[in-house]
Each structure stands twice: as structure tokens, then as C-alpha cells.
PDB file of N, CA and C in Angstrom:
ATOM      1  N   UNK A   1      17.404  -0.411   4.795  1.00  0.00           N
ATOM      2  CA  UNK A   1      16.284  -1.280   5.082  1.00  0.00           C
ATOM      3  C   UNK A   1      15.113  -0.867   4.202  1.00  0.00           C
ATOM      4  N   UNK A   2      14.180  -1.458   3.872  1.00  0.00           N
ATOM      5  CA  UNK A   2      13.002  -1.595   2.644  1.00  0.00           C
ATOM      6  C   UNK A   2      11.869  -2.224   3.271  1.00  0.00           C
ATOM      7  N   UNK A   3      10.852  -1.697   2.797  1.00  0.00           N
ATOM      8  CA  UNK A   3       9.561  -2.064   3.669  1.00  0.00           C
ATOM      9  C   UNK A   3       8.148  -2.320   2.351  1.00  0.00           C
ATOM     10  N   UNK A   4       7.006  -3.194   2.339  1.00  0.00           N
ATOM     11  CA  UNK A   4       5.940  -3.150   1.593  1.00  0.00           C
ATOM     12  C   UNK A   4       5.273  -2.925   2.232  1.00  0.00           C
ATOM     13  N   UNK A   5       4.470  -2.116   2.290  1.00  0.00           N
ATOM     14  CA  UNK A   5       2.979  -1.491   2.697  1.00  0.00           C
ATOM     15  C   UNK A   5       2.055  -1.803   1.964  1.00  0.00           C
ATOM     16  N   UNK A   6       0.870  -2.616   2.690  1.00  0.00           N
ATOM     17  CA  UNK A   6      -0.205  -3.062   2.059  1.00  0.00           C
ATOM     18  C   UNK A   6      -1.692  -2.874   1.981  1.00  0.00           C
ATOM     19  N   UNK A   7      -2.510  -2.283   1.946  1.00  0.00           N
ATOM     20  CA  UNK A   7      -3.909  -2.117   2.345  1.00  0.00           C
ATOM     21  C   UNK A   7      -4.644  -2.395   1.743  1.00  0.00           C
ATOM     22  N   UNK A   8      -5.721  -3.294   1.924  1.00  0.00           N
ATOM     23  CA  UNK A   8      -6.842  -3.988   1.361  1.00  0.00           C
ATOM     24  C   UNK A   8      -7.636  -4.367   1.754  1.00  0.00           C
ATOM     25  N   UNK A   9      -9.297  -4.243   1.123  1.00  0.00           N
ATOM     26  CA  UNK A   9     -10.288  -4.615   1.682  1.00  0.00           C
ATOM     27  C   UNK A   9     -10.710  -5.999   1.137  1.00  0.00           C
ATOM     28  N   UNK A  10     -10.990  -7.025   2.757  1.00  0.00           N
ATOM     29  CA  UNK A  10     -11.743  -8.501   2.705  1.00  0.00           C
ATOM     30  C   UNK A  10     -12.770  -8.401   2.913  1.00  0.00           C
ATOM     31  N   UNK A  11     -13.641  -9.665   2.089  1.00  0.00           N
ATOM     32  CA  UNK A  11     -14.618  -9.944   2.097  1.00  0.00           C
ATOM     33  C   UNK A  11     -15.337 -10.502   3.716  1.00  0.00           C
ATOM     34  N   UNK A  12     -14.141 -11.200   4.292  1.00  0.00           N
ATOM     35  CA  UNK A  12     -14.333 -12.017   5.025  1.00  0.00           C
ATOM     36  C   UNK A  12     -12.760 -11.802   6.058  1.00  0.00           C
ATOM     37  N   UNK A  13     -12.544 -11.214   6.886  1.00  0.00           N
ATOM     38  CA  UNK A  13     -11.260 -11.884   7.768  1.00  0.00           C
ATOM     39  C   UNK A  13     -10.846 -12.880   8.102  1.00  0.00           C
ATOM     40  N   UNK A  14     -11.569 -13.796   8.679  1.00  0.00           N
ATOM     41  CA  UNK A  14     -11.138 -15.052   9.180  1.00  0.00           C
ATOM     42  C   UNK A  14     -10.937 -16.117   7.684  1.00  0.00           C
ATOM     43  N   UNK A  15     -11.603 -15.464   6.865  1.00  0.00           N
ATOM     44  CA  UNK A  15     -11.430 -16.905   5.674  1.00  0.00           C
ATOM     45  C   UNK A  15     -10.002 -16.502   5.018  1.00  0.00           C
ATOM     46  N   UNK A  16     -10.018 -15.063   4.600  1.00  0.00           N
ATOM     47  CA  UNK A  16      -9.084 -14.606   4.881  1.00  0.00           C
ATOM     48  C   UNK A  16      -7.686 -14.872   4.890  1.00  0.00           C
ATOM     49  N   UNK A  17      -7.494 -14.601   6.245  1.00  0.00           N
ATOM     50  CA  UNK A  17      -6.470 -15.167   7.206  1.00  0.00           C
ATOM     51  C   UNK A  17      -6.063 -16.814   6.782  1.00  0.00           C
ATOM     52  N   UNK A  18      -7.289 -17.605   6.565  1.00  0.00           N
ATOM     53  CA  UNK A  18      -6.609 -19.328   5.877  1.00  0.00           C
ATOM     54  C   UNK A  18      -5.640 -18.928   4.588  1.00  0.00           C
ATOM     55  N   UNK A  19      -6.061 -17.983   4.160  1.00  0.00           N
ATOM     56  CA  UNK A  19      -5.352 -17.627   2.997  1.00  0.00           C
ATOM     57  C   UNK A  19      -3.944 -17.513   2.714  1.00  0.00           C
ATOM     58  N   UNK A  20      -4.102 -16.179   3.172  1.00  0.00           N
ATOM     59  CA  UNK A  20      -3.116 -15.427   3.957  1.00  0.00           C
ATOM     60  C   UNK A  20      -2.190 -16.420   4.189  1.00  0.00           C
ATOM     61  N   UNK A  21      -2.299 -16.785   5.393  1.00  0.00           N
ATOM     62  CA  UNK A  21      -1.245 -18.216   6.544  1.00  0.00           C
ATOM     63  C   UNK A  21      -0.914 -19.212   5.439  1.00  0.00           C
ATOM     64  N   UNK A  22      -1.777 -19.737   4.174  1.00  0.00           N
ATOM     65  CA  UNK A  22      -1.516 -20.853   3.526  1.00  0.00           C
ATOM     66  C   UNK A  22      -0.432 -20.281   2.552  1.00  0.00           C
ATOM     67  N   UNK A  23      -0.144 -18.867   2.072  1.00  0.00           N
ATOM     68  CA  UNK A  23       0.649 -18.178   1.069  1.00  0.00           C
ATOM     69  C   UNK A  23       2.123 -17.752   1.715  1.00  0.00           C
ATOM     70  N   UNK A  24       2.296 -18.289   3.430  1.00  0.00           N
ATOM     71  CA  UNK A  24       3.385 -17.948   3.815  1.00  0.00           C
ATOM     72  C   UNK A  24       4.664 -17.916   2.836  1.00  0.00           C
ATOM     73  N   UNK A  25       4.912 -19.367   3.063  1.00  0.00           N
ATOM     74  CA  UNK A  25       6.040 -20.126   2.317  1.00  0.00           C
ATOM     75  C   UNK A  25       6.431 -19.166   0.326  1.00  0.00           C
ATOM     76  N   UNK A  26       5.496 -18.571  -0.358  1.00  0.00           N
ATOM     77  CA  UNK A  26       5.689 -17.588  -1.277  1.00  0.00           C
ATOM     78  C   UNK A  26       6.336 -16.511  -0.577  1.00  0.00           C
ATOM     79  N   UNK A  27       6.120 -15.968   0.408  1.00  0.00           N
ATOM     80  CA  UNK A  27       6.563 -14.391   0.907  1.00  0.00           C
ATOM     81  C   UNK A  27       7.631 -14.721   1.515  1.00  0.00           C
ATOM     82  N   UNK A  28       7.755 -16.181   2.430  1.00  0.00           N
ATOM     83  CA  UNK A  28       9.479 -15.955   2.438  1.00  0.00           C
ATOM     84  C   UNK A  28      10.279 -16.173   1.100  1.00  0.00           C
ATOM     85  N   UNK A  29       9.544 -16.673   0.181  1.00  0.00           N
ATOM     86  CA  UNK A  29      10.505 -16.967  -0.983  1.00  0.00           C
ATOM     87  C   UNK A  29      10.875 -15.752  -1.774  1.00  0.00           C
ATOM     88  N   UNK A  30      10.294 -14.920  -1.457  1.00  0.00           N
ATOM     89  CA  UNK A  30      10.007 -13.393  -1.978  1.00  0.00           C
ATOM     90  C   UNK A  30      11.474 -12.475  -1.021  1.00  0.00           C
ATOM     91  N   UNK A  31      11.207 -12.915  -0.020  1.00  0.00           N
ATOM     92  CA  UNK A  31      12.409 -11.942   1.094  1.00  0.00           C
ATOM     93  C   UNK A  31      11.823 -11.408   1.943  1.00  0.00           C
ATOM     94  N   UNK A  32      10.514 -11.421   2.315  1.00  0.00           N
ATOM     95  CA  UNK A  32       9.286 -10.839   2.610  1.00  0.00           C
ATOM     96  C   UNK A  32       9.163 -11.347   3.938  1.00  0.00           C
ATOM     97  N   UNK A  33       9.255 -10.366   4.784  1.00  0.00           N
ATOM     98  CA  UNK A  33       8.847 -10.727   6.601  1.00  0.00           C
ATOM     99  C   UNK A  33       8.112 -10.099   7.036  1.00  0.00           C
ATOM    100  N   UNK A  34       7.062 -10.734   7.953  1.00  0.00           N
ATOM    101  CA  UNK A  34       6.086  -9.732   8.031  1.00  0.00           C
ATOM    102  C   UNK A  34       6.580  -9.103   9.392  1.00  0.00           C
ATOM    103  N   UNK A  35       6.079  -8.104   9.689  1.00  0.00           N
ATOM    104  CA  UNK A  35       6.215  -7.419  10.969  1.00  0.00           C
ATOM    105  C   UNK A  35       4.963  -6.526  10.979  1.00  0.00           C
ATOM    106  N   UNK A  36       4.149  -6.852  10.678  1.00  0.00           N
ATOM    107  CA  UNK A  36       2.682  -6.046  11.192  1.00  0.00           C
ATOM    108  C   UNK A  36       1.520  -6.490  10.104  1.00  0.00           C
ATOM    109  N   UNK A  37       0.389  -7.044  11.117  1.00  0.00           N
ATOM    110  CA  UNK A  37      -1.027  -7.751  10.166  1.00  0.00           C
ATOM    111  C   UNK A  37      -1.784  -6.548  10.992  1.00  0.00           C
ATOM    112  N   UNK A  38      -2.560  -5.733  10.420  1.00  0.00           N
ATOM    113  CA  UNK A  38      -3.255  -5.138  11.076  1.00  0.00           C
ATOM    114  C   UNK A  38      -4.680  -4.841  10.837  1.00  0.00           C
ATOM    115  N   UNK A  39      -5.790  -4.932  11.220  1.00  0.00           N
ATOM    116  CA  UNK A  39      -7.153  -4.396  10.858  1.00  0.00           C
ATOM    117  C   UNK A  39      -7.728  -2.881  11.716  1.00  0.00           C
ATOM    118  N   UNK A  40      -8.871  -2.613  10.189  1.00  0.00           N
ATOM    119  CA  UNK A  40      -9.054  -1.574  10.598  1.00  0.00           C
ATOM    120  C   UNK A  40      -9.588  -1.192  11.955  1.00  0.00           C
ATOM    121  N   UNK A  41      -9.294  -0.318  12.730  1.00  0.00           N
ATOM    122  CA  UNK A  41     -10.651  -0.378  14.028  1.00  0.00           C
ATOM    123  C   UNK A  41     -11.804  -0.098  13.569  1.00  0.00           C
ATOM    124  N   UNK A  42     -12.488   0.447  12.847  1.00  0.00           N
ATOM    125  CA  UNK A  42     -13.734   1.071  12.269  1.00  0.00           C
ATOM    126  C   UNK A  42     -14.643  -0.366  11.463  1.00  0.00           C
ATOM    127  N   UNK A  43     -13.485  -0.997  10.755  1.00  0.00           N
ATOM    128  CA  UNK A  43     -13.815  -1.710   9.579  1.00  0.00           C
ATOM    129  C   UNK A  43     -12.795  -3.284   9.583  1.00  0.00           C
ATOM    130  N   UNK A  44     -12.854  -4.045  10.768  1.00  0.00           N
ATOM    131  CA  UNK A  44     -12.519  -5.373  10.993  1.00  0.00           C
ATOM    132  C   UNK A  44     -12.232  -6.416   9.172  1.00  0.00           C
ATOM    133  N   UNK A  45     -12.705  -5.466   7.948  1.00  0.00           N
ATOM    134  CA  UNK A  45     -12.391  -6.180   6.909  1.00  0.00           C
ATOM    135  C   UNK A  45     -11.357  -5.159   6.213  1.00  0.00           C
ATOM    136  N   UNK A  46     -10.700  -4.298   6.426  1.00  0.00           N
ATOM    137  CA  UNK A  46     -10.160  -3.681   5.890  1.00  0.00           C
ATOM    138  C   UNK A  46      -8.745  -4.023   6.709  1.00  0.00           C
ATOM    139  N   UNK A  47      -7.512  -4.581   5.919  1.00  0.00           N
ATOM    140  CA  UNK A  47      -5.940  -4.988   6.493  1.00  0.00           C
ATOM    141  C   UNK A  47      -4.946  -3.608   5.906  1.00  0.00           C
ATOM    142  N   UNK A  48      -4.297  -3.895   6.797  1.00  0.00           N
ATOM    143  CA  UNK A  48      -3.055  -2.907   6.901  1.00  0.00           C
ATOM    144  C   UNK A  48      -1.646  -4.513   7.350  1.00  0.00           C
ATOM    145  N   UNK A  49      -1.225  -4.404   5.875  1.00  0.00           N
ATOM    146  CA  UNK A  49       0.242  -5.354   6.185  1.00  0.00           C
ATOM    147  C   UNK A  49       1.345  -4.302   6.133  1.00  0.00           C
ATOM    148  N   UNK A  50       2.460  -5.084   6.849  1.00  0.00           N
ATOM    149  CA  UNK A  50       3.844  -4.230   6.670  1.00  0.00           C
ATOM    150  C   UNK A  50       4.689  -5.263   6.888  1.00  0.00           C
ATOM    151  N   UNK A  51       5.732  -5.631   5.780  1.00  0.00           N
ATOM    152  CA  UNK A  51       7.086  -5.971   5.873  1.00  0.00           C
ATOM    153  C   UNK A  51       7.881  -5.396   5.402  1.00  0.00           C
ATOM    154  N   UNK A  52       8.794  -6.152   6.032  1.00  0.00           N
ATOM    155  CA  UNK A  52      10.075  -6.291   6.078  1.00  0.00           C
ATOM    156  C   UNK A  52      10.890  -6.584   4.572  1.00  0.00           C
ATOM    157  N   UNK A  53      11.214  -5.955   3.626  1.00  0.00           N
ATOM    158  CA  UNK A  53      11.811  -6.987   2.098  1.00  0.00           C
ATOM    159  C   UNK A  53      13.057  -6.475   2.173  1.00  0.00           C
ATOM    160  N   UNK A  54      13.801  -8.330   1.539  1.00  0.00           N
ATOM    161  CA  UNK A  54      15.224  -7.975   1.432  1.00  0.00           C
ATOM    162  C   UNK A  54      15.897  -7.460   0.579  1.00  0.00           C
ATOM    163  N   UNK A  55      14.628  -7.141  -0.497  1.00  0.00           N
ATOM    164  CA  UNK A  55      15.239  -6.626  -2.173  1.00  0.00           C
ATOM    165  C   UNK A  55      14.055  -5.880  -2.696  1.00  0.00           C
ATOM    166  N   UNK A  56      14.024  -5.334  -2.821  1.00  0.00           N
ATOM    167  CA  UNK A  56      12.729  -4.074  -2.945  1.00  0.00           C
ATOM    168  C   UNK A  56      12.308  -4.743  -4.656  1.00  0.00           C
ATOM    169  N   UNK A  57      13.586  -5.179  -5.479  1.00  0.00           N
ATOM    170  CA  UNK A  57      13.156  -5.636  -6.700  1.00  0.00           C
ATOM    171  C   UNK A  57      12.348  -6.963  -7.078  1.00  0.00           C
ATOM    172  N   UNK A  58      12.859  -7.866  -5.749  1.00  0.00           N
ATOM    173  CA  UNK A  58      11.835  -9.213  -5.575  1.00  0.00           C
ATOM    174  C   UNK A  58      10.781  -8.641  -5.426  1.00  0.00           C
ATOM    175  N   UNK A  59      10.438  -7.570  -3.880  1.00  0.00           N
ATOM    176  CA  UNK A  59       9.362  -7.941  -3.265  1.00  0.00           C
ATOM    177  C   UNK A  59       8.426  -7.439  -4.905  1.00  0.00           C
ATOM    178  N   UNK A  60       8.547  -6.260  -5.449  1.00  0.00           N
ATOM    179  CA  UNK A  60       8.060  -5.636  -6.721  1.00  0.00           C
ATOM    180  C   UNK A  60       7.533  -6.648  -7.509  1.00  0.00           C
ATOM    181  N   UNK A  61       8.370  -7.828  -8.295  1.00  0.00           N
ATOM    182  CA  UNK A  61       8.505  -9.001  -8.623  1.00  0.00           C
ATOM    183  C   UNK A  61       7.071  -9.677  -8.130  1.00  0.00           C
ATOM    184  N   UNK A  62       7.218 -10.144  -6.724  1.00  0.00           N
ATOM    185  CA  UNK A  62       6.007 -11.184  -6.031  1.00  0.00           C
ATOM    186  C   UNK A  62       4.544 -10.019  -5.612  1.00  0.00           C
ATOM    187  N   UNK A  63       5.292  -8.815  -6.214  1.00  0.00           N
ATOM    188  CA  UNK A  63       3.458  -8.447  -5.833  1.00  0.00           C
ATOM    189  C   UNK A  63       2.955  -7.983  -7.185  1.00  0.00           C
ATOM    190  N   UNK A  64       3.572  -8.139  -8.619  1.00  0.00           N
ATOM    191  CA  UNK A  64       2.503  -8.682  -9.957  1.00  0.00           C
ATOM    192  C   UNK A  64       2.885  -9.802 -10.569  1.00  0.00           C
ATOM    193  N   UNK A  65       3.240 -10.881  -9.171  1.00  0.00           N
ATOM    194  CA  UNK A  65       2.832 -12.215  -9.588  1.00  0.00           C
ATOM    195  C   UNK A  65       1.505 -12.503 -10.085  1.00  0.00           C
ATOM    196  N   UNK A  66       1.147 -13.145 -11.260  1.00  0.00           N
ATOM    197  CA  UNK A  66      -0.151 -13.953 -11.311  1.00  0.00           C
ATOM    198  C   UNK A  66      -0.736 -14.800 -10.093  1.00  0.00           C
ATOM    199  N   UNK A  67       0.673 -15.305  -9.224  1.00  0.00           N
ATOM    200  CA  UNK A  67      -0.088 -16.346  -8.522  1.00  0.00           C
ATOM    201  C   UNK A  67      -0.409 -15.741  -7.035  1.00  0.00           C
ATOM    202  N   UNK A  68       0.154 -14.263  -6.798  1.00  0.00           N
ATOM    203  CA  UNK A  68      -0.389 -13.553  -5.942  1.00  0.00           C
ATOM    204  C   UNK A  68      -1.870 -12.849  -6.059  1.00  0.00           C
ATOM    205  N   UNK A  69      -1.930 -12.468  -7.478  1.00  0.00           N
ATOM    206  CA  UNK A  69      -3.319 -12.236  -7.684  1.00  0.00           C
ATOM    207  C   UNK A  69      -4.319 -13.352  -7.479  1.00  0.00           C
ATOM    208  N   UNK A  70      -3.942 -14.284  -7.968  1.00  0.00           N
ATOM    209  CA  UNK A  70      -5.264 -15.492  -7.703  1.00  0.00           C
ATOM    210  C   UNK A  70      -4.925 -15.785  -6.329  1.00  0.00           C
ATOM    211  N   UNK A  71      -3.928 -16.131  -5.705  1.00  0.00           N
ATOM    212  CA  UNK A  71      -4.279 -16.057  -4.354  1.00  0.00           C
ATOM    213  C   UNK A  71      -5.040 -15.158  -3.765  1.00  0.00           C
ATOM    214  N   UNK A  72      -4.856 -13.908  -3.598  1.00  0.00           N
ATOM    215  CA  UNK A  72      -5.620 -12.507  -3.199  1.00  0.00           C
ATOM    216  C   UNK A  72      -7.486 -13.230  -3.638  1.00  0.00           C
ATOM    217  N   UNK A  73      -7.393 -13.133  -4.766  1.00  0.00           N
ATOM    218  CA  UNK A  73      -9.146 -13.486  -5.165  1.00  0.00           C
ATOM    219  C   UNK A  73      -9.514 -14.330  -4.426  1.00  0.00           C
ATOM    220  N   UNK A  74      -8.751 -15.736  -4.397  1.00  0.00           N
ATOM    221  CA  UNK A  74      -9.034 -16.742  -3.672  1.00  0.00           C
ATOM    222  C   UNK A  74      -9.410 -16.401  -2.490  1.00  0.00           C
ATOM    223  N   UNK A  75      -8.844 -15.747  -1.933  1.00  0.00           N
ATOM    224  CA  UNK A  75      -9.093 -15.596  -0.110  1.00  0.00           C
ATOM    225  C   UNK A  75      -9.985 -14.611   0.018  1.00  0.00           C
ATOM    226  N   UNK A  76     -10.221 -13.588  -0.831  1.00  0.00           N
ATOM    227  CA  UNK A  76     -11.370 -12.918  -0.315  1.00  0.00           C
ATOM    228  C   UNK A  76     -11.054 -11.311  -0.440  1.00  0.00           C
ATOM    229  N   UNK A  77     -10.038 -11.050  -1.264  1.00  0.00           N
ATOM    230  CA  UNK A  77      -9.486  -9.295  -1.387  1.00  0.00           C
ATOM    231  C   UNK A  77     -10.715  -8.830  -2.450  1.00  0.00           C
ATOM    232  N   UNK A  78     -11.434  -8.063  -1.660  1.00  0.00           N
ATOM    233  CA  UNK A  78     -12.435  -7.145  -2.715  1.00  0.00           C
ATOM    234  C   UNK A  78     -12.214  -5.958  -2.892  1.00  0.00           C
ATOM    235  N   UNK A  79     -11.402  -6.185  -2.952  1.00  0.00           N
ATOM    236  CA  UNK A  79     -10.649  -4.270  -4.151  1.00  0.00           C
ATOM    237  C   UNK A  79      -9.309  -4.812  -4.199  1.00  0.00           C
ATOM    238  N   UNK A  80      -9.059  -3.449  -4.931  1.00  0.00           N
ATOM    239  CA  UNK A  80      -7.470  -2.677  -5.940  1.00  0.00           C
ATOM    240  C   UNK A  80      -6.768  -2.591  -4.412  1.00  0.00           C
ATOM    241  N   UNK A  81      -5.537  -3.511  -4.437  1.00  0.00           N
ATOM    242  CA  UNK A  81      -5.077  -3.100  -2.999  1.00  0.00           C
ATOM    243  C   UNK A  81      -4.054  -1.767  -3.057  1.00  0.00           C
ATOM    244  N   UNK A  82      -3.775  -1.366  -2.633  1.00  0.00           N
ATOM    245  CA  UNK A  82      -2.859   0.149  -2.268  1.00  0.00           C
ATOM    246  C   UNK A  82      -1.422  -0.577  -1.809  1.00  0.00           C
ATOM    247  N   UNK A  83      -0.385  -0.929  -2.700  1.00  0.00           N
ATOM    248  CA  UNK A  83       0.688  -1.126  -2.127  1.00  0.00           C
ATOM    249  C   UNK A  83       1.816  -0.309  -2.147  1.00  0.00           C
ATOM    250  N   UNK A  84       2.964   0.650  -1.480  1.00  0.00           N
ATOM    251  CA  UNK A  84       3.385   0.903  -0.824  1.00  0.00           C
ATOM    252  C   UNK A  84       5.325   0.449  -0.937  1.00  0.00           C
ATOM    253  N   UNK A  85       5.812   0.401  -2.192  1.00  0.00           N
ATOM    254  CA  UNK A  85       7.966  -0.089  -1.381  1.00  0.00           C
ATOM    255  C   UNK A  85       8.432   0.633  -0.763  1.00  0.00           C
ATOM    256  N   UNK A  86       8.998   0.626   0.050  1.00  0.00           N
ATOM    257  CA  UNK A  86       9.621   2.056   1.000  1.00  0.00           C
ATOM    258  C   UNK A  86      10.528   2.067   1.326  1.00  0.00           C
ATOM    259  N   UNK A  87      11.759   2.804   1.491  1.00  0.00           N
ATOM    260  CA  UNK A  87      13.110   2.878   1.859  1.00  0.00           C
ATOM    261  C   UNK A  87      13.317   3.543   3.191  1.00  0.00           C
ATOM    262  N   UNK A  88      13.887   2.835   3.971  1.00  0.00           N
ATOM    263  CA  UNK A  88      13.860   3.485   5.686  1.00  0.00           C
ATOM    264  C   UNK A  88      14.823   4.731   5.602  1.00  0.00           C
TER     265      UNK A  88
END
């Protein structure tokens, strides 16, 4: 089993989140399930994602997509996110 770990700071959560929810349909196309959206307790703009990937070489693939980066800008990621492939 294979996992992406994600952490990044938003500008905004809730605008966010339209984002996010509108980029589903890419992350299943990726292999990509989520199993944990999380915010910081301290810092309500700072996310903690975790999925699920079915190919550690896709998920690699869809996270230096171009169209993941302009999504990310689009919604509101203000920093270098910290991502994370992991092997269970």
C-alpha cells in the first residue's frame, strides 16, 4: 500500500476547499483517494492531506503536473507545499 502526504499553507480555507472539491475528478484520475483533509489546530490555514495512491509513479506524475500547480495558485496555496510518497 502507498500513501501522499501533503502540507500546505492557504490563503483562505473555505475558498480553498471550492478548489480543492472542484479538482476531485484529476485525483481520481491520478489513483488518488483521499482518506484524511486535515487543518492545523493552531493555524485553521495550514492543511494536512493524506491519500491513498494506487501507483506511487502516477501519484509522482499528478503532483508536477502544470495543471496541479495552477490549480494550487488558483485556490489559494501560499507556499512550497511539503509532499511526502510513502510505502506502508
Amino acid at each position: 500500500m502507498a500513501f501522499v502526504l501533503i502540507r500546505h499553507k492557504v490563503r483562505d480555507f473555505e475558498a480553498w476547499k471550492l478548489g480543492y472539491d472542484a479538482h476531485r475528478a484529476k485525483r481520481v484520475e491520478a489513483g488518488l483517494t483521499e482518506r484524511h483533509l486535515l487543518r492545523n489546530a493552531d493555524n485553521g490555514n495550514e492543511v494536512v492531506l493524506l491519500f491513498e495512491a494506487r501507483d506511487l509513479g502516477a501519484a509522482r506524475a499528478f503532483s508536477a503536473s502544470p495543471n496541479l500547480r495552477e490549480t494550487m495558485q488558483a485556490a489559494g496555496v501560499v507556499d512550497r507545499p511539503d509532499i511526502y510518497f510513502l510505502d506502508a
